[in-house]
C-alpha atoms as a PDB file:
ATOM      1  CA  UNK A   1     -96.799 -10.089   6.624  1.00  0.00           C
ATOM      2  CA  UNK A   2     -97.058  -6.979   4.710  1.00  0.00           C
ATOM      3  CA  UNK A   3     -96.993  -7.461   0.881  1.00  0.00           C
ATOM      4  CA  UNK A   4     -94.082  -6.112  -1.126  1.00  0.00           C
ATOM      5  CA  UNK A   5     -96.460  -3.502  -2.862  1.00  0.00           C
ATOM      6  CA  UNK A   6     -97.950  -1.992   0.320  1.00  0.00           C
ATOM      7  CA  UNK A   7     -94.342  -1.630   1.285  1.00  0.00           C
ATOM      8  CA  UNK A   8     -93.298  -0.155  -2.259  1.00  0.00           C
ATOM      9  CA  UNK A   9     -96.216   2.095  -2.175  1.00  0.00           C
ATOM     10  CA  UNK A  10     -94.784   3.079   1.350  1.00  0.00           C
ATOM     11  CA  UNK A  11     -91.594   3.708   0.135  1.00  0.00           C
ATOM     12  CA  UNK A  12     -93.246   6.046  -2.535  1.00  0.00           C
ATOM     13  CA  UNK A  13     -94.481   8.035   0.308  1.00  0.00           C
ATOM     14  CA  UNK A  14     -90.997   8.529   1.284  1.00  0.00           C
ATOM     15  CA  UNK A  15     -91.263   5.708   4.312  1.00  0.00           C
ATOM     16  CA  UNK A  16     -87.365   4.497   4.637  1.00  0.00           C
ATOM     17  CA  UNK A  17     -88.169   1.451   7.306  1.00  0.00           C
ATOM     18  CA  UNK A  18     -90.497   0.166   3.648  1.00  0.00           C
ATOM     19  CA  UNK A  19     -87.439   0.301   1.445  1.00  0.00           C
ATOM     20  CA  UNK A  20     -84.978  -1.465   4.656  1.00  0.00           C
ATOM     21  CA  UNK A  21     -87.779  -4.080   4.734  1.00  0.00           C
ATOM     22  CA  UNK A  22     -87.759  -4.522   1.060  1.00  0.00           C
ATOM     23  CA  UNK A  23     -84.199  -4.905   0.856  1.00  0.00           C
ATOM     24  CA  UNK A  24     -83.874  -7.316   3.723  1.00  0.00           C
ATOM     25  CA  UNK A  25     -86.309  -9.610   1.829  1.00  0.00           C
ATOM     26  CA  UNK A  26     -85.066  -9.471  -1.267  1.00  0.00           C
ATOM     27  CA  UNK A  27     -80.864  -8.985  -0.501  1.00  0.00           C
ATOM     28  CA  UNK A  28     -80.281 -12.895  -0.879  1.00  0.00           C
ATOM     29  CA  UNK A  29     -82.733 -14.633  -3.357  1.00  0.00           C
ATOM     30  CA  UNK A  30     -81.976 -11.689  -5.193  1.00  0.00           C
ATOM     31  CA  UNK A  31     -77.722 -11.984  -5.060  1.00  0.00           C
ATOM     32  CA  UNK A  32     -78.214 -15.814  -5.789  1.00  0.00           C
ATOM     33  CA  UNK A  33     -79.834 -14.891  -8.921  1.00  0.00           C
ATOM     34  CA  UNK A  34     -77.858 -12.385  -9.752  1.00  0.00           C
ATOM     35  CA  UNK A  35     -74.327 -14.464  -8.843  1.00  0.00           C
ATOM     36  CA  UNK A  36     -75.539 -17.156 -11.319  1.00  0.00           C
ATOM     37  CA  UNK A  37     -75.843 -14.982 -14.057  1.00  0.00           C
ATOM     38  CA  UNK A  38     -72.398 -13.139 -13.526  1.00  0.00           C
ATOM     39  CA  UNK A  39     -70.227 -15.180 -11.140  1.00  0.00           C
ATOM     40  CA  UNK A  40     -68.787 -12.359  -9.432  1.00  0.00           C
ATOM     41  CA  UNK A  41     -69.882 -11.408  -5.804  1.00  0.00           C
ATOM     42  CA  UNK A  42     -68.907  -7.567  -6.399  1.00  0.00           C
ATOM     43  CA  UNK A  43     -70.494  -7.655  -9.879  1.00  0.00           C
ATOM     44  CA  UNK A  44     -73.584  -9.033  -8.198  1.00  0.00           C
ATOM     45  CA  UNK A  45     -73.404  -6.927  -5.060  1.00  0.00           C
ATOM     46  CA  UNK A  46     -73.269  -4.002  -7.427  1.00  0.00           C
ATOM     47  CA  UNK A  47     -76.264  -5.058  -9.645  1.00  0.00           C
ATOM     48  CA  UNK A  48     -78.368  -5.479  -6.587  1.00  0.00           C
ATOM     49  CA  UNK A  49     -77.205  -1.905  -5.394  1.00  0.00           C
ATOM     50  CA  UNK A  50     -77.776  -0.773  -8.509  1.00  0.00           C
ATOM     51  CA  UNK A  51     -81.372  -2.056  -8.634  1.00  0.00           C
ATOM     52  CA  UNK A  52     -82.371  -1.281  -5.425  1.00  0.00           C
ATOM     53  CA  UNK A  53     -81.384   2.311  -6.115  1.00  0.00           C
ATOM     54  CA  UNK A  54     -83.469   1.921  -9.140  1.00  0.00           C
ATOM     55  CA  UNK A  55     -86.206   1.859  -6.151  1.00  0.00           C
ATOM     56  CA  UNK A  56     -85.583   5.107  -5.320  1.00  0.00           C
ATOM     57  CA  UNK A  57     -85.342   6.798  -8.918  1.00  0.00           C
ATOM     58  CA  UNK A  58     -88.720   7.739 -10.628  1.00  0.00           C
ATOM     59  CA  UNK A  59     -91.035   6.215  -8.149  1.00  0.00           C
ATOM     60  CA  UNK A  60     -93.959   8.081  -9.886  1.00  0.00           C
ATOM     61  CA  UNK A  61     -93.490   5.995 -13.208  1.00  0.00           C
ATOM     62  CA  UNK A  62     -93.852   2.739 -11.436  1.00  0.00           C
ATOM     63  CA  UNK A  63     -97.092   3.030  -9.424  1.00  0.00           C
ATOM     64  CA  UNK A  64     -99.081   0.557 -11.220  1.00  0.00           C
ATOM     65  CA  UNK A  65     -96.888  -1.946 -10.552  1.00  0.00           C
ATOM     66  CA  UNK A  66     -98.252  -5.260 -10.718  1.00  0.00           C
ATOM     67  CA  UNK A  67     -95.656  -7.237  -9.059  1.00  0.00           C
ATOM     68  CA  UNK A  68     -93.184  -6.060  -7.068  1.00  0.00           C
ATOM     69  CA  UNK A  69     -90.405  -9.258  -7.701  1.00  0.00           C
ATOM     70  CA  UNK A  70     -91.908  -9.426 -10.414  1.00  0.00           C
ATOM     71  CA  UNK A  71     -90.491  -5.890 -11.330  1.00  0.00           C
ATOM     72  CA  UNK A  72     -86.973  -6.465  -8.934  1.00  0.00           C
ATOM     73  CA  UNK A  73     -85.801  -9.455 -10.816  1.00  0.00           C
ATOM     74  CA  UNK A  74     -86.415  -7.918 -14.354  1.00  0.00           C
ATOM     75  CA  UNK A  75     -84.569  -4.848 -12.973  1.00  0.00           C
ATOM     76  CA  UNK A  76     -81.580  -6.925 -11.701  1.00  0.00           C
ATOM     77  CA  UNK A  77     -81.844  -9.287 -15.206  1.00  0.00           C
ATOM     78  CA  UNK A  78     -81.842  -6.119 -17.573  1.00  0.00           C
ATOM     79  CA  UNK A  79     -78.806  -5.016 -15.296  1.00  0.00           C
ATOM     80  CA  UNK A  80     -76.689  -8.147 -15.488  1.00  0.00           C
ATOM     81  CA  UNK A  81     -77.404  -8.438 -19.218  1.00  0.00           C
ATOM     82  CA  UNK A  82     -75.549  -5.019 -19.452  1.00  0.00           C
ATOM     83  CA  UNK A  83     -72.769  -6.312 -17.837  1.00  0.00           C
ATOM     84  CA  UNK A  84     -72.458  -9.156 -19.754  1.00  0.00           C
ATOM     85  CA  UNK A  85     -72.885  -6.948 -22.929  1.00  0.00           C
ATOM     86  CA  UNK A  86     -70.381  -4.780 -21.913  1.00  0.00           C
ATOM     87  CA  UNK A  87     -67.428  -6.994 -20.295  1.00  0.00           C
ATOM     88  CA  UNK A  88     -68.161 -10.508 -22.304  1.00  0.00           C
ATOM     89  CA  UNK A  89     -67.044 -12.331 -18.819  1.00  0.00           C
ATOM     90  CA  UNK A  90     -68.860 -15.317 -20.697  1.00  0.00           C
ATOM     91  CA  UNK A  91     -66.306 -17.773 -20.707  1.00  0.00           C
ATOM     92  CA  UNK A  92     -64.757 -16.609 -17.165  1.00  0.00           C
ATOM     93  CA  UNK A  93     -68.246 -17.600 -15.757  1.00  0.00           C
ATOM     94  CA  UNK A  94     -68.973 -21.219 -16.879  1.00  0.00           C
ATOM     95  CA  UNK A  95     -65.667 -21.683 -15.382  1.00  0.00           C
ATOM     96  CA  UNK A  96     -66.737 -20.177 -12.062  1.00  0.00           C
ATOM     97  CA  UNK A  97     -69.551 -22.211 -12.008  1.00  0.00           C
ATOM     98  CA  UNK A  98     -67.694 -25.604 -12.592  1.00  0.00           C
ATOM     99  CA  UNK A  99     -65.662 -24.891  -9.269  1.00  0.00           C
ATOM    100  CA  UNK A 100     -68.857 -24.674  -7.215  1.00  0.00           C
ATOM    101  CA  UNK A 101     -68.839 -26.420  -4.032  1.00  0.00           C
ATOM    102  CA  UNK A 102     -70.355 -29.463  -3.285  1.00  0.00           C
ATOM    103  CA  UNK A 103     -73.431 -30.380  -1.322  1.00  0.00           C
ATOM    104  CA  UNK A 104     -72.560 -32.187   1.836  1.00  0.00           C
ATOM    105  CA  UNK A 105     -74.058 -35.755   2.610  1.00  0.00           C
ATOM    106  CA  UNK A 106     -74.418 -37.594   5.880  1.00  0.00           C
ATOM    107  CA  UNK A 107     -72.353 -40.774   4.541  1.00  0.00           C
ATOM    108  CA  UNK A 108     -69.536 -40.941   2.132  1.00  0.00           C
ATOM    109  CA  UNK A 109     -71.162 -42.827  -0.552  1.00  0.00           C
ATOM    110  CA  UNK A 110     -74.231 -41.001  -0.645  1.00  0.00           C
ATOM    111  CA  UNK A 111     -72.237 -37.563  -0.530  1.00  0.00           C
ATOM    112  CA  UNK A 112     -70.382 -38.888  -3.876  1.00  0.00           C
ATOM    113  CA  UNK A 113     -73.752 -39.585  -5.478  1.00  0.00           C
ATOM    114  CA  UNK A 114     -74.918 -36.172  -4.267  1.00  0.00           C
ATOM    115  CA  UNK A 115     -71.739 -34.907  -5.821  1.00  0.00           C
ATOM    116  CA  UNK A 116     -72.426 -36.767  -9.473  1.00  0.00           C
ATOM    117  CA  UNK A 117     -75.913 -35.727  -9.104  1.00  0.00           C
ATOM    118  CA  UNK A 118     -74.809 -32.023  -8.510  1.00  0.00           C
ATOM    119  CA  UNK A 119     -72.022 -31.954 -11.023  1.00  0.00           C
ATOM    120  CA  UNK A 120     -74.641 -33.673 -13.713  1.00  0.00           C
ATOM    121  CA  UNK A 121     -77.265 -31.090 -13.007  1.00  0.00           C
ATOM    122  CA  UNK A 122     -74.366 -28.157 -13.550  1.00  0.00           C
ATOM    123  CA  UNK A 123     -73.241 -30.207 -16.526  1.00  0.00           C
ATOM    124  CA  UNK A 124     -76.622 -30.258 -17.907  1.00  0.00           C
ATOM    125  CA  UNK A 125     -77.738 -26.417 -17.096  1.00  0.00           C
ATOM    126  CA  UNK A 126     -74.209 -25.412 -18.633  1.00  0.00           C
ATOM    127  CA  UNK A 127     -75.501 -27.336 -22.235  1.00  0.00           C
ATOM    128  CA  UNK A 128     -78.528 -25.173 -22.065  1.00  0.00           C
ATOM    129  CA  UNK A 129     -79.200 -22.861 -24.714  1.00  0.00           C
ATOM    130  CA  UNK A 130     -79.072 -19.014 -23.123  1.00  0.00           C
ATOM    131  CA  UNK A 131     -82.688 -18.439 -23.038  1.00  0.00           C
ATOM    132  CA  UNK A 132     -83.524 -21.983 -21.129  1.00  0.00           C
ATOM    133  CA  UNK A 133     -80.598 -21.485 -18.540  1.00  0.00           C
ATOM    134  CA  UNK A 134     -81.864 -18.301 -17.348  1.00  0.00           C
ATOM    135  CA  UNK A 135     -84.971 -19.456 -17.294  1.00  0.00           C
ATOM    136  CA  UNK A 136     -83.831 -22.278 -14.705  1.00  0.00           C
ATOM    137  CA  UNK A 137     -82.167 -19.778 -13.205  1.00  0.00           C
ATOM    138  CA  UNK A 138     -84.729 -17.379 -12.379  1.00  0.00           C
ATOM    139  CA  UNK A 139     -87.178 -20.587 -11.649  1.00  0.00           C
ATOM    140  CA  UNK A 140     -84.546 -21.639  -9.406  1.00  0.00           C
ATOM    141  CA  UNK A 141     -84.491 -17.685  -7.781  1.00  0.00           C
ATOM    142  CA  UNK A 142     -88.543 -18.708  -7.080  1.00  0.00           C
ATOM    143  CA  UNK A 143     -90.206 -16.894  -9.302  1.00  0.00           C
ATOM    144  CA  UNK A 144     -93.621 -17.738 -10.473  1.00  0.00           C
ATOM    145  CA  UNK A 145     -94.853 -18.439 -14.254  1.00  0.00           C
ATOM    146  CA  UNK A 146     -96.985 -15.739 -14.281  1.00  0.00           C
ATOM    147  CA  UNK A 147     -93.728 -14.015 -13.071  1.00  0.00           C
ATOM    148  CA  UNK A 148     -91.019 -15.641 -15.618  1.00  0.00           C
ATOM    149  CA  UNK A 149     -93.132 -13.894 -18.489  1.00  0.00           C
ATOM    150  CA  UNK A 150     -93.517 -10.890 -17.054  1.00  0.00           C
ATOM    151  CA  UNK A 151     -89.447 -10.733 -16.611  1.00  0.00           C
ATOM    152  CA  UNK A 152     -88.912 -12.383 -20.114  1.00  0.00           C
ATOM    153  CA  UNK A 153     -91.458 -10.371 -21.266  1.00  0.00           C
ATOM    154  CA  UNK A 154     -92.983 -13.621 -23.561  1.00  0.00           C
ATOM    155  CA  UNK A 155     -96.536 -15.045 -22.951  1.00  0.00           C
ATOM    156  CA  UNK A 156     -97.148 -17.175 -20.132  1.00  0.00           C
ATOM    157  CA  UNK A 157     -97.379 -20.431 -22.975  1.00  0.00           C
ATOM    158  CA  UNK A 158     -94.050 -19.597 -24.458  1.00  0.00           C
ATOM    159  CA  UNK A 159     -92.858 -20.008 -20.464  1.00  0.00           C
ATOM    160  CA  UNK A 160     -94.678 -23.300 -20.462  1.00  0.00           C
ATOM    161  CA  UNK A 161     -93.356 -24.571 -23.133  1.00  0.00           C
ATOM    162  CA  UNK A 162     -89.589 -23.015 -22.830  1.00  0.00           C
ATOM    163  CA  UNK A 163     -89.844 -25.217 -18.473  1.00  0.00           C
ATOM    164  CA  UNK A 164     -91.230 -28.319 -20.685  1.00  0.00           C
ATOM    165  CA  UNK A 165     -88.499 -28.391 -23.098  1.00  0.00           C
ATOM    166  CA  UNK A 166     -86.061 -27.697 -20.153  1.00  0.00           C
ATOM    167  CA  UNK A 167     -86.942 -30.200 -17.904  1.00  0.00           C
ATOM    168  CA  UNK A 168     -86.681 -32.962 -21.018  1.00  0.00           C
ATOM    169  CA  UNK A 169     -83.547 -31.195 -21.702  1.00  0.00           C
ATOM    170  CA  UNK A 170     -82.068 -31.908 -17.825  1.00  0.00           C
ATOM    171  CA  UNK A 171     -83.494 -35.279 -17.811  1.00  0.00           C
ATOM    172  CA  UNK A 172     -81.398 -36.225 -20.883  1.00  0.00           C
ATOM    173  CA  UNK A 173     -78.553 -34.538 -19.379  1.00  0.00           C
ATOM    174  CA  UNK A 174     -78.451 -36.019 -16.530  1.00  0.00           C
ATOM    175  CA  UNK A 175     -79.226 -39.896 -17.271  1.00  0.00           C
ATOM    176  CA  UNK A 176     -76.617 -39.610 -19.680  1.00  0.00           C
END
């Protein structure tokens, strides 16, 4: 499998079939991020749109790129933050969110505890302070530590600690 930077560096070269490769690898980790943060499939259609074209803008600047998602997901993050700075769809989200569907189960009494588990988990993640939610978020998108800082732009401890506090966070949330 080619690596996302030989294929950016490709695209750089003006190589179309790198950036259709790109975007097929990145078009749905990249929406479910991007649809947790805003709630809306347009919204999030159009941040991913928007970042990709960011692909295409000023490749020169961007040649010493270290990581490639890395780089996407901060793109797509700095995006949907000026979104949500702009059109405070805040409240509109979390309520969104609540209405997600369930996760099926093979028998009904394990699908409701899938369902308690699921709605505890949302529950939780909603009581989350701003900074550790979209950390879960992104964690949840499959980022790496080394590549939550570099999105966050904190030191890799301050993402060690931020997951620790997070996780004891959830725990409580949930066994409550």
């Amino acid at each position: 499998m080619v690596s996302d930077e030989s294929l950016y560096e490709r695209l750089l070269l003006g190589d179309l079939a790198a950036f259709d490769a790109l975007y097929e690898r990145y078009e749905r980790p990249l929406f479910a991020f991007v649809y947790k943060q805003l709630s809306d499939a347009r919204e999030a259609e159009d941040v991913i749109h928007d970042a990709f074209l960011g692909l295409l803008k000023d490749g020169q600047v961007r040649r010493s790129l270290h990581s490639f998602r890395a780089w996407l997901y901060q793109s797509a993050r700095n995006l949907c933050l000026n979104r949500v700075r702009s059109s405070r769809r805040e409240a509109r989200a979390l309520e969104v969110e609540a209405r997600g569907e369930p996760v099926a189960a093979a028998h009904p009494e394990a699908e409701l505890q899938q369902r308690q588990l699921v709605q505890s988990v949302r529950v939780a993640v909603e009581k989350l302070p701003a900074p550790l939610s979209e950390l879960y978020h992104l964690r949840a998108s499959g980022l790496s530590y080394d590549e939550l800082a570099h999105v966050l732009q904190v030191p890799i401890g301050t993402v060690k600690s931020r997951m620790h506090e997070m996780v004891n966070r959830l725990r409580e949330g949930v066994a409550t």
